[in-house]
N, C-alpha and C. Protein backbone atom coordinates (compact mmCIF):
# COMPACT_ATOMS: atom_id res chain seq x y z
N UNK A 1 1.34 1.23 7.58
CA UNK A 1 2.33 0.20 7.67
C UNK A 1 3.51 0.63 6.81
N UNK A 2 5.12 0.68 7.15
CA UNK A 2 5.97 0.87 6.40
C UNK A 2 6.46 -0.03 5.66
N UNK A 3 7.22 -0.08 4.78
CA UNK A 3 7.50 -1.03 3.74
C UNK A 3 8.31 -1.95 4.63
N UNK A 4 8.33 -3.25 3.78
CA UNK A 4 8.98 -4.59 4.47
C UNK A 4 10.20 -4.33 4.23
N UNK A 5 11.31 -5.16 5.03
CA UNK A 5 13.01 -4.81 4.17
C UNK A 5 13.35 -6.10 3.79
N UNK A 6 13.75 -6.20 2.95
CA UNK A 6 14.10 -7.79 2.45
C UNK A 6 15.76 -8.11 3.02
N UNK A 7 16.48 -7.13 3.78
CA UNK A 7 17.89 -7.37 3.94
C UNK A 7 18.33 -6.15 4.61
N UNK A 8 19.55 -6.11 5.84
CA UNK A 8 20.14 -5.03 6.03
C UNK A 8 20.08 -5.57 7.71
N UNK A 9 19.99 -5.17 8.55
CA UNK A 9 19.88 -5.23 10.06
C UNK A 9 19.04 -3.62 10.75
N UNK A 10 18.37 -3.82 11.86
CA UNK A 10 17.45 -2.61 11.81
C UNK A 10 18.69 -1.75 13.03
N UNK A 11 18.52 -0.34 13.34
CA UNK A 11 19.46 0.50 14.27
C UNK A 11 18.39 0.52 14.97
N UNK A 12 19.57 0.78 16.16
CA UNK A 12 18.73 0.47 17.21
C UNK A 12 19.49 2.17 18.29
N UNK A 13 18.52 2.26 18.94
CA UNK A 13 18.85 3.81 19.77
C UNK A 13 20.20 3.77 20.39
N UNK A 14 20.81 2.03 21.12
CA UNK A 14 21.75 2.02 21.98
C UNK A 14 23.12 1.95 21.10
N UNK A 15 23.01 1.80 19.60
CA UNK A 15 24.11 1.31 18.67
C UNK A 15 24.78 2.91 19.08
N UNK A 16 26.23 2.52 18.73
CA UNK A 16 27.09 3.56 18.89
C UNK A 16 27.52 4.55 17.85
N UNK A 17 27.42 5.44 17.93
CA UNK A 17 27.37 6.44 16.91
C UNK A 17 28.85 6.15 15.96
N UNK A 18 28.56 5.95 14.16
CA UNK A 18 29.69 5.79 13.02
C UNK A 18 29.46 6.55 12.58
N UNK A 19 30.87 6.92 11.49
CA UNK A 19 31.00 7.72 10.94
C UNK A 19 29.99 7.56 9.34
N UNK A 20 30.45 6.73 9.19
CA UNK A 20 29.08 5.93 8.02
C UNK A 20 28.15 4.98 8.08
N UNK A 21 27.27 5.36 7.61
CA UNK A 21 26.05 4.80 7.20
C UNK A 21 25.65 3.44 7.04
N UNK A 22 24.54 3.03 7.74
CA UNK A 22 24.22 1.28 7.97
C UNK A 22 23.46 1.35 6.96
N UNK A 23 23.31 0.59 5.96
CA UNK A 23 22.18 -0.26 5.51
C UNK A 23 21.24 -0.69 6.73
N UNK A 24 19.98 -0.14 6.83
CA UNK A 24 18.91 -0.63 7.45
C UNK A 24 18.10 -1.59 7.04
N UNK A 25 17.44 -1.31 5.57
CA UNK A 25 16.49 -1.75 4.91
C UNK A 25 17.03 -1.63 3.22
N UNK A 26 16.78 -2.98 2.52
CA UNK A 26 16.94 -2.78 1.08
C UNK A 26 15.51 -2.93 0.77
N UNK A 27 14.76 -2.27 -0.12
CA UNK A 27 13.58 -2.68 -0.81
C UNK A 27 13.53 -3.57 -1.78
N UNK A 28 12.60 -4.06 -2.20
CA UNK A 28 12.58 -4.93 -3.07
C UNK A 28 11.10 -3.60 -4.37
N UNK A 29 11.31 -4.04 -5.87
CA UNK A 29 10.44 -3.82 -6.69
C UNK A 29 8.70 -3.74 -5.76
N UNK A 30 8.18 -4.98 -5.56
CA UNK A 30 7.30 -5.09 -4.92
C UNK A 30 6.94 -5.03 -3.60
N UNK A 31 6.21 -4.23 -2.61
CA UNK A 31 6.26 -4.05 -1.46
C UNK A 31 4.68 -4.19 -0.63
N UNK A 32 4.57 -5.42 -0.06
CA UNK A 32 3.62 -5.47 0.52
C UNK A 32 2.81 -4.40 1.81
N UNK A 33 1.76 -4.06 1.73
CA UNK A 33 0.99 -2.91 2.70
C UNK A 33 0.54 -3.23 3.32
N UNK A 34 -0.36 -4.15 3.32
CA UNK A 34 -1.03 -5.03 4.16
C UNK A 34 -2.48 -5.32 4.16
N UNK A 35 -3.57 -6.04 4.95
CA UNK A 35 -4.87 -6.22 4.48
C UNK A 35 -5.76 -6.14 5.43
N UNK A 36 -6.82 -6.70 4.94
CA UNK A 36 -8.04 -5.77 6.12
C UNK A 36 -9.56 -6.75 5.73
N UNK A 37 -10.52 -6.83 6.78
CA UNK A 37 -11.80 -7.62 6.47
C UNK A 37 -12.68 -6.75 6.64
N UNK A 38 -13.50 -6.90 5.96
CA UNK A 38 -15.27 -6.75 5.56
C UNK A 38 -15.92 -7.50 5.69
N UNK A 39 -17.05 -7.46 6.22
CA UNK A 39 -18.06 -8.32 6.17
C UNK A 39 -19.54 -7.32 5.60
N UNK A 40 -20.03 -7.95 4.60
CA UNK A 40 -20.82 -7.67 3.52
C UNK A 40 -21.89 -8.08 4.43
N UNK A 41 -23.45 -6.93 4.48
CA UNK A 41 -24.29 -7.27 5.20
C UNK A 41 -25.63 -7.02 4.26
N UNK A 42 -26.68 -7.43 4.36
CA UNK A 42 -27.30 -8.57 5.18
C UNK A 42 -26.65 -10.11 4.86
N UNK A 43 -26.24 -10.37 4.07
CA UNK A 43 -25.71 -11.99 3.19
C UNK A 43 -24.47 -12.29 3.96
N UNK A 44 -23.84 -11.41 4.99
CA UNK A 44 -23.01 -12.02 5.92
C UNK A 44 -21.80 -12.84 5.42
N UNK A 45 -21.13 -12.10 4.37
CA UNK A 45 -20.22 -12.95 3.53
C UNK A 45 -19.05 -11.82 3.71
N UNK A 46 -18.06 -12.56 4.31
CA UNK A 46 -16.60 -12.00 4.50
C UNK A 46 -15.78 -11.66 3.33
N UNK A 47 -15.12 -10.90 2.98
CA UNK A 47 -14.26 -10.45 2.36
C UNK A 47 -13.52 -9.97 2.76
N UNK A 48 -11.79 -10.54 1.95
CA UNK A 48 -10.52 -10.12 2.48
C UNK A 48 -9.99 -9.25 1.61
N UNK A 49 -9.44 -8.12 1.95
CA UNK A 49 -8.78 -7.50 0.88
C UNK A 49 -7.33 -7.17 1.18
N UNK A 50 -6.42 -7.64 0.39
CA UNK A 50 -4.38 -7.87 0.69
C UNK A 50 -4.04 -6.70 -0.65
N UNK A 51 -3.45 -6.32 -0.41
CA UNK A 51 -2.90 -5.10 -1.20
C UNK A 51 -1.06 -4.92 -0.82
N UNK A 52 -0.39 -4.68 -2.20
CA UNK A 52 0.54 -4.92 -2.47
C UNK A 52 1.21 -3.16 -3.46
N UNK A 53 2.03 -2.89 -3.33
CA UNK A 53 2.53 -1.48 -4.27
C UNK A 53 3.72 -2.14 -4.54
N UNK A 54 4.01 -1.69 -6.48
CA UNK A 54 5.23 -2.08 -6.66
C UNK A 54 5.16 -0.73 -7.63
N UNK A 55 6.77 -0.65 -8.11
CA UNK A 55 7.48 0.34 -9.16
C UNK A 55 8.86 -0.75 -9.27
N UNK A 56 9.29 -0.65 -10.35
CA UNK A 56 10.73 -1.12 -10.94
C UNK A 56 11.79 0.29 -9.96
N UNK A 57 11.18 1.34 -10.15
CA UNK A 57 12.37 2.32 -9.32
C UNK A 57 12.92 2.07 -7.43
N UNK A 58 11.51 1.02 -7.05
CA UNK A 58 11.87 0.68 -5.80
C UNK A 58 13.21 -0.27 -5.59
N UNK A 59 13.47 -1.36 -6.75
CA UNK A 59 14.14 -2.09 -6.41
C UNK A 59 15.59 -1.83 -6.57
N UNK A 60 16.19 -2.32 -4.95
CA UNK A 60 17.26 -1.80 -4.31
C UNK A 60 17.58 -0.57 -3.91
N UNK A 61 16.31 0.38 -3.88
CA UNK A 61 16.39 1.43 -2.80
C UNK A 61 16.80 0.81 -1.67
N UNK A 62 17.84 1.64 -0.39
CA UNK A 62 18.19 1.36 0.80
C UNK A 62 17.90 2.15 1.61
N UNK A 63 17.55 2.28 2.82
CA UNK A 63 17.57 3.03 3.70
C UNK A 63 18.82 2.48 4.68
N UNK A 64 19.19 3.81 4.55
CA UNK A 64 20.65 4.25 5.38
C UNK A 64 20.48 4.53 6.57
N UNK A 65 21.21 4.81 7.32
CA UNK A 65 21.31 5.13 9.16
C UNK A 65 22.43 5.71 9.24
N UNK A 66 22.10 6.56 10.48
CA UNK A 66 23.38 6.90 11.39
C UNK A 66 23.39 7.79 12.51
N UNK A 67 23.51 6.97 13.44
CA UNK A 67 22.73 7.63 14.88
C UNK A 67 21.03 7.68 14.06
N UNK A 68 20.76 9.20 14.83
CA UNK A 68 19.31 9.66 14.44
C UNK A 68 18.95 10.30 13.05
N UNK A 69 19.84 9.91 12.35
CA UNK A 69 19.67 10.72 11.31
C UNK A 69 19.51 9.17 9.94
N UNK A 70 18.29 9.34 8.81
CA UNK A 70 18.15 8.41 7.91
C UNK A 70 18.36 8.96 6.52
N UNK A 71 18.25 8.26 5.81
CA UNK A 71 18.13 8.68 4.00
C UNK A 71 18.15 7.72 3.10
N UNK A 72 17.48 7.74 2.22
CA UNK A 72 17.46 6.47 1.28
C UNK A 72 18.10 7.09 0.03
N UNK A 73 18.64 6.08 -0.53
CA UNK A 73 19.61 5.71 -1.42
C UNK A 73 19.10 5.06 -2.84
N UNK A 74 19.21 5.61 -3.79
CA UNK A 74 18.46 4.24 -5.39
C UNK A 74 19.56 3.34 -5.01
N UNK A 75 19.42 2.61 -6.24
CA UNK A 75 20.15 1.54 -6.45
C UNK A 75 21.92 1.97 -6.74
N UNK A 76 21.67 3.01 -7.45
CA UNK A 76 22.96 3.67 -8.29
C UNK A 76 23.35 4.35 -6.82
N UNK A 77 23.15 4.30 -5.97
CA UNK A 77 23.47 5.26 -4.80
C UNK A 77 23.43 6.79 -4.64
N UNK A 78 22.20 7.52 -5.21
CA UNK A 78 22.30 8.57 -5.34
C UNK A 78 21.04 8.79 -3.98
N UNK A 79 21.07 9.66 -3.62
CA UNK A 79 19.77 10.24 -2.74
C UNK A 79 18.44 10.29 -3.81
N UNK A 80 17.21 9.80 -2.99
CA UNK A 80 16.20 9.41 -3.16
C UNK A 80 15.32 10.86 -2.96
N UNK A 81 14.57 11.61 -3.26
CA UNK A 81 13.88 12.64 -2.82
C UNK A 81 12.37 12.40 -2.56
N UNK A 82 12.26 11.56 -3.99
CA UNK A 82 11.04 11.93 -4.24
C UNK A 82 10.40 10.36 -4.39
N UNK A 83 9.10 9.89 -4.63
CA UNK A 83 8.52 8.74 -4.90
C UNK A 83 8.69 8.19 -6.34
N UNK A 84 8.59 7.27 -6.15
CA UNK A 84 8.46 6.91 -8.12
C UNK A 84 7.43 7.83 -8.56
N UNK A 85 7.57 8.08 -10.37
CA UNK A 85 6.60 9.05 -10.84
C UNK A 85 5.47 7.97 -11.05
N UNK A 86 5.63 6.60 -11.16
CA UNK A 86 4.62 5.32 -11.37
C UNK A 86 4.26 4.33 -10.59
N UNK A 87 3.40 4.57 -10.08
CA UNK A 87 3.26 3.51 -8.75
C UNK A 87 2.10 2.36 -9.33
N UNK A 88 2.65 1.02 -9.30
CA UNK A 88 0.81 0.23 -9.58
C UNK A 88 1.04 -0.49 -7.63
N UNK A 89 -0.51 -0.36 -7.81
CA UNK A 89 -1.26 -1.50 -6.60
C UNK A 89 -1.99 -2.36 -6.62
N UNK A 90 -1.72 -3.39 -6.32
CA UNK A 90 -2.34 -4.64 -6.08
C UNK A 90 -3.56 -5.00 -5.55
N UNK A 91 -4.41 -4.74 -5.88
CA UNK A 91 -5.52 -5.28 -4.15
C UNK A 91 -6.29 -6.62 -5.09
N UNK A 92 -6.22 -7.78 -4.20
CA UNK A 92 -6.76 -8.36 -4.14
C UNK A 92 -8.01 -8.61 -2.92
N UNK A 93 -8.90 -8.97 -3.48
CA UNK A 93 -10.64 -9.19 -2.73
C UNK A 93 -10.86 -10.61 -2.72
N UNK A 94 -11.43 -11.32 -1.92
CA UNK A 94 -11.39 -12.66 -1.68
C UNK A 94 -13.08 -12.78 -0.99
N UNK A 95 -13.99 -13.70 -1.38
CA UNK A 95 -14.96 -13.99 -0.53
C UNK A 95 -13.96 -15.32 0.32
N UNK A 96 -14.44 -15.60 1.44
CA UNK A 96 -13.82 -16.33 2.07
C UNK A 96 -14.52 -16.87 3.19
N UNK A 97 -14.78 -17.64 4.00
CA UNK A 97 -15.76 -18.32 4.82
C UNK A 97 -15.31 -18.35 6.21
N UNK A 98 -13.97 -18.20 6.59
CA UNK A 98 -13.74 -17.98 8.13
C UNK A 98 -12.65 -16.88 7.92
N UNK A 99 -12.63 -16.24 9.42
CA UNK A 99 -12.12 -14.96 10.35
C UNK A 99 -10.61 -15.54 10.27
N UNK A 100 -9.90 -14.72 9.55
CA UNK A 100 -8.38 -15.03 9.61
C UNK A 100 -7.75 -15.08 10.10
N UNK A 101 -8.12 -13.45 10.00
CA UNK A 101 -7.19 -12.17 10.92
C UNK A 101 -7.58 -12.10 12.73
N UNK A 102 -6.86 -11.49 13.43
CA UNK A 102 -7.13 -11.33 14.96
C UNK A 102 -8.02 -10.09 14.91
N UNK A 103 -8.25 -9.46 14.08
CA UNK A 103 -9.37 -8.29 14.67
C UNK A 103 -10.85 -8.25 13.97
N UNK A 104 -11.87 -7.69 14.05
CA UNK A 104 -13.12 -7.56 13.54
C UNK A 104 -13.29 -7.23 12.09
N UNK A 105 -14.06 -7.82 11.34
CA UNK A 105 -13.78 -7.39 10.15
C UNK A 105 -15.41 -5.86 10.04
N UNK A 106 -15.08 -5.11 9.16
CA UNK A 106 -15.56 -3.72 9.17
C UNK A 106 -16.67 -4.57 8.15
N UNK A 107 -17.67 -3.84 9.38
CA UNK A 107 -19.49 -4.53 8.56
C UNK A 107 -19.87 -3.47 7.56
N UNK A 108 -20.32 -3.84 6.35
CA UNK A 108 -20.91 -2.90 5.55
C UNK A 108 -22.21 -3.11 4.94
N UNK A 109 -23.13 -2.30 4.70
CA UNK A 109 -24.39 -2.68 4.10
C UNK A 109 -24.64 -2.43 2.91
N UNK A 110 -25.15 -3.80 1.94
CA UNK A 110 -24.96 -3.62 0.43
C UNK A 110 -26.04 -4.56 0.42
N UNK A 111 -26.93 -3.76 -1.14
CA UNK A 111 -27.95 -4.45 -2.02
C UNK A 111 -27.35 -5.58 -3.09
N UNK A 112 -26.34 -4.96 -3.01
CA UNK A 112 -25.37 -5.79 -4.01
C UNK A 112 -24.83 -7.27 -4.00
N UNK A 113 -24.81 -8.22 -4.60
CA UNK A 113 -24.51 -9.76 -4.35
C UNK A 113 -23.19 -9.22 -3.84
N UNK A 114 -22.37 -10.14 -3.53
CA UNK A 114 -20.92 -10.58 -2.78
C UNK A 114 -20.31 -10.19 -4.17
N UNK A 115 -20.24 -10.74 -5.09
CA UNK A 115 -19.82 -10.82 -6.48
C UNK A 115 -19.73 -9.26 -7.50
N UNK A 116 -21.06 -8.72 -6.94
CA UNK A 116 -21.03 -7.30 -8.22
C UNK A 116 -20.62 -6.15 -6.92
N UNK A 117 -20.27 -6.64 -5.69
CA UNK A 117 -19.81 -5.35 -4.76
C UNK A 117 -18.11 -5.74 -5.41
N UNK A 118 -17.95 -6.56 -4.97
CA UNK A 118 -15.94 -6.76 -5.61
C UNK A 118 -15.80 -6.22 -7.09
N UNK A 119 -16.81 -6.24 -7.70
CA UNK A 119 -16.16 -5.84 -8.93
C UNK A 119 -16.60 -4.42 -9.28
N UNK A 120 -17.07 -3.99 -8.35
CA UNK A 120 -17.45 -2.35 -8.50
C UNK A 120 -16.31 -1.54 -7.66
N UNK A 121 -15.78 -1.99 -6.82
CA UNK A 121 -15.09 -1.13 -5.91
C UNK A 121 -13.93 -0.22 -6.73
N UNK A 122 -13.79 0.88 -6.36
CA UNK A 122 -13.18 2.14 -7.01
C UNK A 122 -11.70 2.28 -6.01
N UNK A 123 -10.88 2.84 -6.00
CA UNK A 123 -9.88 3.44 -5.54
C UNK A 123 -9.20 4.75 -5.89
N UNK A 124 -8.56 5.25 -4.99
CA UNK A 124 -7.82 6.79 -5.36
C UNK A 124 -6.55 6.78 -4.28
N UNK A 125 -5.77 7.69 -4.53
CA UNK A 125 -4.69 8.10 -3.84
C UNK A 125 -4.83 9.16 -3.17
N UNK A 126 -4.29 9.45 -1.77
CA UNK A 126 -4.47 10.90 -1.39
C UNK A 126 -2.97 10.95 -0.90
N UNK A 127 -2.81 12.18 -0.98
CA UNK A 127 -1.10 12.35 -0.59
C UNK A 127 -1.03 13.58 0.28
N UNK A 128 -0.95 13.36 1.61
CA UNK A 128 -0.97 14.38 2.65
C UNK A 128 0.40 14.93 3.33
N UNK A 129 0.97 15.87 2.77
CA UNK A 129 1.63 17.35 3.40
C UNK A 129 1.49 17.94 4.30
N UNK A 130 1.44 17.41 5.59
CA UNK A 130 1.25 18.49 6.79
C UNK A 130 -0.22 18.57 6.58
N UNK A 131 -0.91 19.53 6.87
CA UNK A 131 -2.55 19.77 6.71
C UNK A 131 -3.35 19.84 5.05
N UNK A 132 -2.44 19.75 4.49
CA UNK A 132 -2.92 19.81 2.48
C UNK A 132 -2.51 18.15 1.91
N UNK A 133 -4.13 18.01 1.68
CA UNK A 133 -4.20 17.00 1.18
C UNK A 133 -4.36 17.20 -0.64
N UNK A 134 -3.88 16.12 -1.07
CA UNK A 134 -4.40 15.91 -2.73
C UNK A 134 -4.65 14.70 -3.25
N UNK A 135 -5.37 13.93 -3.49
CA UNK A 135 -6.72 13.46 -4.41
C UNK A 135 -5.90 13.04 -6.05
N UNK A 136 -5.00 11.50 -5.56
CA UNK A 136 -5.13 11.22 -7.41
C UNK A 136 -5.80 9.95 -8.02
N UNK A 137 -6.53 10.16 -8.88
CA UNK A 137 -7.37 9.09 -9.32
C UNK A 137 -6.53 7.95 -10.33
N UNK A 138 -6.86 6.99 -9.99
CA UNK A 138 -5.82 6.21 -11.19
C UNK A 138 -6.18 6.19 -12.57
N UNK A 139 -5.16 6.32 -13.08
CA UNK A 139 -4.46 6.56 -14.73
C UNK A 139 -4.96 4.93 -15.37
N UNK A 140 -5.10 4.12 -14.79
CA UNK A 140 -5.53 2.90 -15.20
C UNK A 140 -5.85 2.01 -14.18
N UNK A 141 -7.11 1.31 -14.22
CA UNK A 141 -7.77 0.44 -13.53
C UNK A 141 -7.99 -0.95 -14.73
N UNK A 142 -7.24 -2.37 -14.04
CA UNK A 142 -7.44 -3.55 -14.74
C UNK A 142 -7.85 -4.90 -13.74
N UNK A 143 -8.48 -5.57 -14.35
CA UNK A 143 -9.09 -6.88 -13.35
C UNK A 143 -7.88 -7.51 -13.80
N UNK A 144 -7.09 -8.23 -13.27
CA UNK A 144 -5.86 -9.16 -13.55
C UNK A 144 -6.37 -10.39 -14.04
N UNK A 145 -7.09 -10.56 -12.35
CA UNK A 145 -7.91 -12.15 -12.50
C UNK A 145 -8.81 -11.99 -11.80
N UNK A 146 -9.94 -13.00 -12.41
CA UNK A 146 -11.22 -13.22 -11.54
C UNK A 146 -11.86 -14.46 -11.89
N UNK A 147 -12.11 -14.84 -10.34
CA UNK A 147 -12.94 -15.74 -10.26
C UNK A 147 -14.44 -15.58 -9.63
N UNK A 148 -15.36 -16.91 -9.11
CA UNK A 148 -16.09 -16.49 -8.55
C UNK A 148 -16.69 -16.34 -7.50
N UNK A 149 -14.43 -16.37 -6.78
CA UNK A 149 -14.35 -16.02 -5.11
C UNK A 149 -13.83 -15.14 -4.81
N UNK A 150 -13.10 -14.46 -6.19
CA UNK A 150 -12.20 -13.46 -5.71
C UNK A 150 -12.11 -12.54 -7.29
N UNK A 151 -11.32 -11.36 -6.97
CA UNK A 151 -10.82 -10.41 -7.93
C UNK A 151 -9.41 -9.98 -7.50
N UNK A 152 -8.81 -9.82 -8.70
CA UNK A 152 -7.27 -8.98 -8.24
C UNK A 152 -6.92 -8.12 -9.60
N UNK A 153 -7.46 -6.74 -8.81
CA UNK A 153 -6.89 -5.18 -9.61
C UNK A 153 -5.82 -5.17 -9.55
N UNK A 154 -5.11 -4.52 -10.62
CA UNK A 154 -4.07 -3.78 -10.73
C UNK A 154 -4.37 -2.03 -11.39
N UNK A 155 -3.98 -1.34 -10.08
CA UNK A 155 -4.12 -0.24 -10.01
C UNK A 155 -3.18 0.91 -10.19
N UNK A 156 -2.84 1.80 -11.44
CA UNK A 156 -1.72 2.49 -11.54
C UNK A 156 -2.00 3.83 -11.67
N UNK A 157 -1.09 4.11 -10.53
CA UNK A 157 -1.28 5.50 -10.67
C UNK A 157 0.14 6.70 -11.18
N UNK A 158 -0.03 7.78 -11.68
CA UNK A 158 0.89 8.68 -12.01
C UNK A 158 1.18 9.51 -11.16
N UNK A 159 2.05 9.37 -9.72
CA UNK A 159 2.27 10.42 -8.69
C UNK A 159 3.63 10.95 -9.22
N UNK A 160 3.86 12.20 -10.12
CA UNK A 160 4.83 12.91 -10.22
C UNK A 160 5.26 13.72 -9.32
N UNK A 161 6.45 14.21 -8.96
CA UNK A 161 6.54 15.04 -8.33
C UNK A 161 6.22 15.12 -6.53
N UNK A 162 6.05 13.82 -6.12
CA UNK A 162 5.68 13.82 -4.76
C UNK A 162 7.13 13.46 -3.63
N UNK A 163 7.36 14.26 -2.98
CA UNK A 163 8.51 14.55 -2.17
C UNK A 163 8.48 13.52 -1.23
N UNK A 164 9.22 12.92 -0.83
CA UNK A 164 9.60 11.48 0.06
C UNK A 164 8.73 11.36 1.45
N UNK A 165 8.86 12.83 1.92
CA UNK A 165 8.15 12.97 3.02
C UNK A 165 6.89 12.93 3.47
N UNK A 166 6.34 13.55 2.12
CA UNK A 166 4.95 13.66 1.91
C UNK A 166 4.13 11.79 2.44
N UNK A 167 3.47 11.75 2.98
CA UNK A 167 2.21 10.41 3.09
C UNK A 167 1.16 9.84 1.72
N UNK A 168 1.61 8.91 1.66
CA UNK A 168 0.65 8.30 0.33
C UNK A 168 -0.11 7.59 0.89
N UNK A 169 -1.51 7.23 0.70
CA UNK A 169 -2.59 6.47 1.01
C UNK A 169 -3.29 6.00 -0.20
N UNK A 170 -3.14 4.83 -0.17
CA UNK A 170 -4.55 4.02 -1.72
C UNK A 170 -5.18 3.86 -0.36
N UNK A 171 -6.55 4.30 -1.09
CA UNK A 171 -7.81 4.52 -0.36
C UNK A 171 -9.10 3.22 -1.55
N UNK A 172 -9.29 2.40 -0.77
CA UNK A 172 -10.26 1.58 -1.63
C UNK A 172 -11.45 1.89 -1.49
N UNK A 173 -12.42 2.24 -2.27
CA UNK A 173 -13.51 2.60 -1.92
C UNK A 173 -14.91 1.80 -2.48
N UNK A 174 -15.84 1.66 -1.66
CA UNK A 174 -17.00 1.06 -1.96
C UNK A 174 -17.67 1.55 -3.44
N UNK A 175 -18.38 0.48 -3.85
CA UNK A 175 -19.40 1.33 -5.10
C UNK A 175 -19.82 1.98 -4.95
N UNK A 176 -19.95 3.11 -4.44
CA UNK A 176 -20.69 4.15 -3.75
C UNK A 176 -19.43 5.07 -3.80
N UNK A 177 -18.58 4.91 -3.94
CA UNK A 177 -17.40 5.44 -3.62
C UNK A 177 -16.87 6.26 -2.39
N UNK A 178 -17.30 5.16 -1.14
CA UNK A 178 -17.17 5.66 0.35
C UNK A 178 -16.17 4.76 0.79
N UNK A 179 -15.07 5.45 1.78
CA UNK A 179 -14.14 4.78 1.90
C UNK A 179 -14.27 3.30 2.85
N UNK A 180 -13.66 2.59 2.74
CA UNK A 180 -13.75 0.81 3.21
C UNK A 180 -12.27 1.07 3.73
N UNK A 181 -11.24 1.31 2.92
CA UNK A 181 -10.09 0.44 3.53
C UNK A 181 -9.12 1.44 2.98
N UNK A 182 -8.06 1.84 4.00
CA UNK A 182 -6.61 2.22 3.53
C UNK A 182 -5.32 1.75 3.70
N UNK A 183 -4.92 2.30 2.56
CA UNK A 183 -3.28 1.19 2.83
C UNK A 183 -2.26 2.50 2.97
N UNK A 184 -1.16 2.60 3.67
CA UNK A 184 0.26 3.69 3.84
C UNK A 184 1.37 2.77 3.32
N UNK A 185 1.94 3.83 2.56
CA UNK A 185 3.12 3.25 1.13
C UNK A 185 3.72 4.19 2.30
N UNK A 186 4.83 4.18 3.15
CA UNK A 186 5.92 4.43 3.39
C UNK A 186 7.09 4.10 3.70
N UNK A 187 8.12 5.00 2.77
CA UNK A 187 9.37 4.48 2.70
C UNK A 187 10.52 4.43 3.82
């Protein structure tokens, strides 16, 4: 899923070719990814998980246009290359009692109560280049809040050096540390 735009108007193939550059999309600090269901088996208890990426360097990045050609912009208006060197993520986990969403939620099998599977779950980043992938583990893992329907991590990671183009994925992973759910941070 690509990032939301909080402002700008989107280009469209039939717009007529300018000499300068549209504002497409402004970002905002925080940028929603989107979410996904589980259903926890044998105990048949749903879980939602909504996940969110923010950095202070996102806010008022723009993405520019013109004809076929894009580029994003900071705030100061300089060209954008690379990702923030600090990314945190959000995921919140929810037990929850009815089907939200329009699609199936992904069945999984756990010894584990509803309660000690949410608070075990692990995450990592992978950042894929054409066929080379890389693997970053977060720099800090915190429970924000918890109750005893839900949890919400905040997950930060240190991606230095990662080139705009490149694909980011938070990958949430089971206690087991097998993958459940991915989210795409693209700009």
């Amino acid at each position: 899923m690509s990032l939301l735009a909080s402002a700008g108007s989107p280009l469209h193939a039939g717009d007529p070719p300018s000499a300068d550059p549209i504002v497409a999309h402004t970002y905002q600090s925080v940028v929603p990814l989107g979410s996904d269901a589980i259903l926890l088996q044998p105990t048949k208890q749903l879980v939602y998980v909504v996940v969110s990426a923010g950095s202070q360097a996102l806010e008022g990045v723009q993405r520019m246009g013109r004809d076929t050609y894009a580029l994003l912009r900071t705030s100061a208006g300089q060209p954008l290359s690379h990702y923030p060197d600090y990314v945190d993520f959000v995921v919140s986990a929810s037990l929850v009692k009815k089907l939200l969403l329009d699609f199936p939620p992904y069945k999984v099998e756990t010894a584990l109560s509803p309660a000690d599977y949410l608070s075990q779950l692990q995450f990592q980043v992978r950042i894929y280049r054409g066929l080379h992938v890389r693997e970053v583990k977060p720099a800090l893992v915190r429970i924000e809040t918890s109750d005893d329907r839900s949890l919400t991590y905040r997950v930060s990671f240190a991606m230095r050096d990662v080139p705009i183009e490149d694909r980011v994925v938070l990958e949430v992973l089971d206690p087991d540390g097998q993958r459940l759910s991915k989210f795409y941070m693209g700009l």
